[in-house]
Protein backbone atom coordinates (compact mmCIF):
# COMPACT_ATOMS: atom_id res chain seq x y z
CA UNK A 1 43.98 16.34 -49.69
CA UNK A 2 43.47 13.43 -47.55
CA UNK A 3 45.87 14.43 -44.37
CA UNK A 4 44.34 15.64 -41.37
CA UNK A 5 45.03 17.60 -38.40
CA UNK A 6 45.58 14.87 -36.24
CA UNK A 7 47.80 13.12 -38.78
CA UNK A 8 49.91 16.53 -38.62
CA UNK A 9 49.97 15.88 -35.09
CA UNK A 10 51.55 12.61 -35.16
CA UNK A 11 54.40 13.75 -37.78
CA UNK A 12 54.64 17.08 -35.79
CA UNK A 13 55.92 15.27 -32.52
CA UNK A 14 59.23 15.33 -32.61
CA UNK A 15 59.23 19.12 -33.87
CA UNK A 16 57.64 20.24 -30.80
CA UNK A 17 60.24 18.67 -28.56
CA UNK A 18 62.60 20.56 -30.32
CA UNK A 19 60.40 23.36 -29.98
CA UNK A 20 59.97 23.19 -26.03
CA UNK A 21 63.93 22.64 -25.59
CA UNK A 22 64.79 25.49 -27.97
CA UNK A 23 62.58 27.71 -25.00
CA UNK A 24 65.04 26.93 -22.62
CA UNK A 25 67.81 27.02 -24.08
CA UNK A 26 67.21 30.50 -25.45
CA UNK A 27 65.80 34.21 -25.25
CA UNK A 28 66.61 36.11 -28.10
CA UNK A 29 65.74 39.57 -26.37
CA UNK A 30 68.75 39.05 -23.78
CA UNK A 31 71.34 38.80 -26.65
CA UNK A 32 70.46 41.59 -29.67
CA UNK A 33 67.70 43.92 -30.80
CA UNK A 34 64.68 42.03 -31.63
CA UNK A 35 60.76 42.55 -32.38
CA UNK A 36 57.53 40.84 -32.40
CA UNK A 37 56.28 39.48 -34.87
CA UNK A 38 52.56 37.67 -35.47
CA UNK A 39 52.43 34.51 -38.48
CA UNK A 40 49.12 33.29 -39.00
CA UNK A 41 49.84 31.80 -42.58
CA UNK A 42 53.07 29.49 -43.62
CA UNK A 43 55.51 30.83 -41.76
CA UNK A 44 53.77 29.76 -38.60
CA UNK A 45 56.11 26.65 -39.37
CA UNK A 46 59.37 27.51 -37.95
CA UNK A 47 60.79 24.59 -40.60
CA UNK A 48 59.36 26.38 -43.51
CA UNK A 49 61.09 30.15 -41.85
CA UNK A 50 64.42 28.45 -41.93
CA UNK A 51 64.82 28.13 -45.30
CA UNK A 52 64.12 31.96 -45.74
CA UNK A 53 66.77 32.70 -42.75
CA UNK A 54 69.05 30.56 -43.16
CA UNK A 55 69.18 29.30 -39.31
CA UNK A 56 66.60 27.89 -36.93
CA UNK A 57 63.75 29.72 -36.37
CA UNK A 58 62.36 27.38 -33.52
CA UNK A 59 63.96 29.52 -30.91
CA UNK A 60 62.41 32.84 -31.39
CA UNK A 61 59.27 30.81 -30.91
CA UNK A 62 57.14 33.19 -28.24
CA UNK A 63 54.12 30.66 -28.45
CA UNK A 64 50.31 30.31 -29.61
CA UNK A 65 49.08 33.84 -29.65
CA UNK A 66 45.92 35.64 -30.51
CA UNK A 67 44.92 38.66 -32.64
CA UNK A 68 41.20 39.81 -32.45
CA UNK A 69 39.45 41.86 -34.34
CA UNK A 70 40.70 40.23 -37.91
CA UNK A 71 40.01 37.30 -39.97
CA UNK A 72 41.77 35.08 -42.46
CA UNK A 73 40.99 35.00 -46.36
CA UNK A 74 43.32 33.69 -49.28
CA UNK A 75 43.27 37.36 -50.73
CA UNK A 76 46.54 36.98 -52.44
CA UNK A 77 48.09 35.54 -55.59
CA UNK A 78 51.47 34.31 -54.37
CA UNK A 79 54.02 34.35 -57.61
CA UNK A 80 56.66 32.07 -56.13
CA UNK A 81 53.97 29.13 -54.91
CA UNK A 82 51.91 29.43 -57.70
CA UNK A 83 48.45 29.82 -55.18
CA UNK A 84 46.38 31.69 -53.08
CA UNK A 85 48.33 32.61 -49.90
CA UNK A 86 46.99 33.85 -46.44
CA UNK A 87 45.80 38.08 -45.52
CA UNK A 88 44.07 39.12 -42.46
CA UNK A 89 40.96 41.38 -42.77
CA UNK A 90 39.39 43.54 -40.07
CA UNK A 91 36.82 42.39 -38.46
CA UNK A 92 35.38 43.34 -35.52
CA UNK A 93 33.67 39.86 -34.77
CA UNK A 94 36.25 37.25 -35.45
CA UNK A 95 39.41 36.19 -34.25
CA UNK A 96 42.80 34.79 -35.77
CA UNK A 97 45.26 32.06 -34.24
CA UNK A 98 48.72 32.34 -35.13
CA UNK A 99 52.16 31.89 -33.92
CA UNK A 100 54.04 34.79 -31.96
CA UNK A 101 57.81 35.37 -32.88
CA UNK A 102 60.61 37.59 -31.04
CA UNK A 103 63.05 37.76 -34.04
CA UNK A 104 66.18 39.77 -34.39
CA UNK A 105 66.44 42.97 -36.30
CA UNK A 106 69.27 41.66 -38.65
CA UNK A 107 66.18 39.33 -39.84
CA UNK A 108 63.71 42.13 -40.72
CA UNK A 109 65.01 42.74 -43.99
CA UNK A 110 64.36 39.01 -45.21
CA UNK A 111 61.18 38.60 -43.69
CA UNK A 112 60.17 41.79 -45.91
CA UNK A 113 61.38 40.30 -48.81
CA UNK A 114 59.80 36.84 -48.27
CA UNK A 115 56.38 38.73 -47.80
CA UNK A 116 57.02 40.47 -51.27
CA UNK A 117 57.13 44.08 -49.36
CA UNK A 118 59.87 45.45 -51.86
CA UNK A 119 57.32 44.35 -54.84
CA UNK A 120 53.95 45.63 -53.11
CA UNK A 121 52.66 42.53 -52.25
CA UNK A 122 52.38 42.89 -48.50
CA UNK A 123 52.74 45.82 -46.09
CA UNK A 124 53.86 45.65 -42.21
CA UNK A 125 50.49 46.36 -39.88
CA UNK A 126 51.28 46.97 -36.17
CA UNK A 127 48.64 44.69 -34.05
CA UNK A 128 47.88 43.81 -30.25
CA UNK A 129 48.43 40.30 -29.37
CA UNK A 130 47.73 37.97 -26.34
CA UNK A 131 49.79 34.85 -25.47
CA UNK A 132 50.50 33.26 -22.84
CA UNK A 133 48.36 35.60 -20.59
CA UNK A 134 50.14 38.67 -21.80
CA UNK A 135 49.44 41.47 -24.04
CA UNK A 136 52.00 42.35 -26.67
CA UNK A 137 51.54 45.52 -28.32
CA UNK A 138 53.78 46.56 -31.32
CA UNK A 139 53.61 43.56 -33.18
CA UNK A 140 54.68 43.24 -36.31
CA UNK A 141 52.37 41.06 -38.91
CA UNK A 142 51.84 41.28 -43.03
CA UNK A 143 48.47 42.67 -44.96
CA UNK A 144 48.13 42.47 -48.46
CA UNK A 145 47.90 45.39 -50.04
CA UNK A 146 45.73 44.85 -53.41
CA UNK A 147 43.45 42.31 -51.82
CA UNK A 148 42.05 39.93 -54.42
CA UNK A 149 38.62 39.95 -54.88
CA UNK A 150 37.72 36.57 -54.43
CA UNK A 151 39.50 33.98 -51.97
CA UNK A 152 42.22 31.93 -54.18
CA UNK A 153 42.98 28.18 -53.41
CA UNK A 154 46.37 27.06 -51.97
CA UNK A 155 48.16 24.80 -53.67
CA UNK A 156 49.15 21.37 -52.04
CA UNK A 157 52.27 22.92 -50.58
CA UNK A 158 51.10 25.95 -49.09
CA UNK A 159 48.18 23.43 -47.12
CA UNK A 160 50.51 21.53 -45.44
CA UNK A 161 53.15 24.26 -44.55
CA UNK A 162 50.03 25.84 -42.51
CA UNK A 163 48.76 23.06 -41.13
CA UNK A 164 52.13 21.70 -40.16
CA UNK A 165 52.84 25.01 -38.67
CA UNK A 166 49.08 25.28 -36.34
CA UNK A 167 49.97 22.17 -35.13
CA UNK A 168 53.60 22.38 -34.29
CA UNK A 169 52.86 25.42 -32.60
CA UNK A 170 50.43 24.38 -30.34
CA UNK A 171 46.81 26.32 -31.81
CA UNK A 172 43.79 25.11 -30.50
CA UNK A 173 42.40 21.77 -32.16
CA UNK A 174 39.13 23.41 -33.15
CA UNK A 175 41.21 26.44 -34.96
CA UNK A 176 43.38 23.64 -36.67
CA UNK A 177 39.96 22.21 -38.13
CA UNK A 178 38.42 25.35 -39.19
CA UNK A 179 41.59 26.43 -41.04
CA UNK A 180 41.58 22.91 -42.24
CA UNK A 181 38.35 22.90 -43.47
CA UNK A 182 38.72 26.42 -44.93
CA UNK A 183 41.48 25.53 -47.29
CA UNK A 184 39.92 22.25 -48.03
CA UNK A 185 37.11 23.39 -49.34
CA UNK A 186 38.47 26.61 -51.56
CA UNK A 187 40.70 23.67 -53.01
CA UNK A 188 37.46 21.36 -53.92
CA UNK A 189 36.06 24.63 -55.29
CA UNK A 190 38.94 25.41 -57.91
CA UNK A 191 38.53 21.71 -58.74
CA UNK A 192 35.04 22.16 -59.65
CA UNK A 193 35.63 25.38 -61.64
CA UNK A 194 39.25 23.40 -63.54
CA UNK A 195 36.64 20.78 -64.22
CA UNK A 196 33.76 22.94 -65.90
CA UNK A 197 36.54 24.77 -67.89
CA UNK A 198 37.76 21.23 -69.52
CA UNK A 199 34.17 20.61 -70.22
């Protein structure tokens, strides 16, 4: 994986112009019954959530938000990408970046189903979230339930969809590079342990 965060930048340009106008132009809360919801894994790319709703996503975008107390692992096998996929864990000392959503409630139901909630793959967990110098409580975001034991790679795929999504969605540069780094490396791990098994 050779791409980088500021490479994701440059291709993400024109997305967050589309992003900023989509602001304006609407407010989801004034028109039906919505709810908040926190991505910190793929579907921080609003792109990537349109294929599972079937419109744009970009303009239930609330912005960069914040959710102490948890940390990110790759404690799940995802079926349909073939890879580890993203969990939050409790912990008291760290802090995850994601992407804060105010989606309609006519959307709940395939949000669920992309998370794998009817199969027991992930569970809803109501969380406290700060963006934009506000505190959301009642948020919505996805645990795994059987957490794997040991972190999984993502595939190719599932790498860029996150990284695409941090930094679309404005996350800070050094988060961008940690998560960057993060995946990077569990990837270069699996390659070592493919390699040793084909020895």
């Amino acid at each position: 994986m050779s791409t980088s965060p500021s490479q994701f930048h440059d291709r993400s340009v024109e997305s967050v112009k589309t992003l900023q106008t989509s602001r304006l132009m609407h407010h989801p809360q004034l028109t039906e019954p919505a709810f908040y919801y926190f991505a910190y894994g793929s579907c921080m790319c609003p792109v990537d959530l349109k294929r599972t709703f079937g419109e744009c996503a970009h303009p239930y975008v609330v912005g960069h938000a914040t959710l102490k107390g948890y940390r990110l692992g790759f404690y799940w096998r995802s079926r349909r990408r073939n890879c580890g996929a993203l969990d939050v864990v409790r912990d008291p000392n760290s802090v995850v970046e994601g992407v804060l959503y105010c989606l309609p409630w006519r959307l709940s139901d395939r949000l669920d189903d992309r998370e794998d909630v009817p199969r027991g793959g992930y569970c809803h967990e109501t969380v406290q979230v700060h963006c934009q110098n506000r505190t959301y409580a009642n948020v919505r975001t996805y645990v795994v339930v059987n957490k794997l034991e040991q972190e999984l790679a993502p595939n190719d795929w599932y790498f860029t969809v996150v990284m695409r999504g941090a930094v679309t969605c404005g996350l800070p540069e050094q988060y961008c590079w940690k998560l960057f780094h993060h995946m990077h490396q569990l990837q270069q791990q699996h390659s070592r342990q493919h390699c040793l098994r084909s020895a």
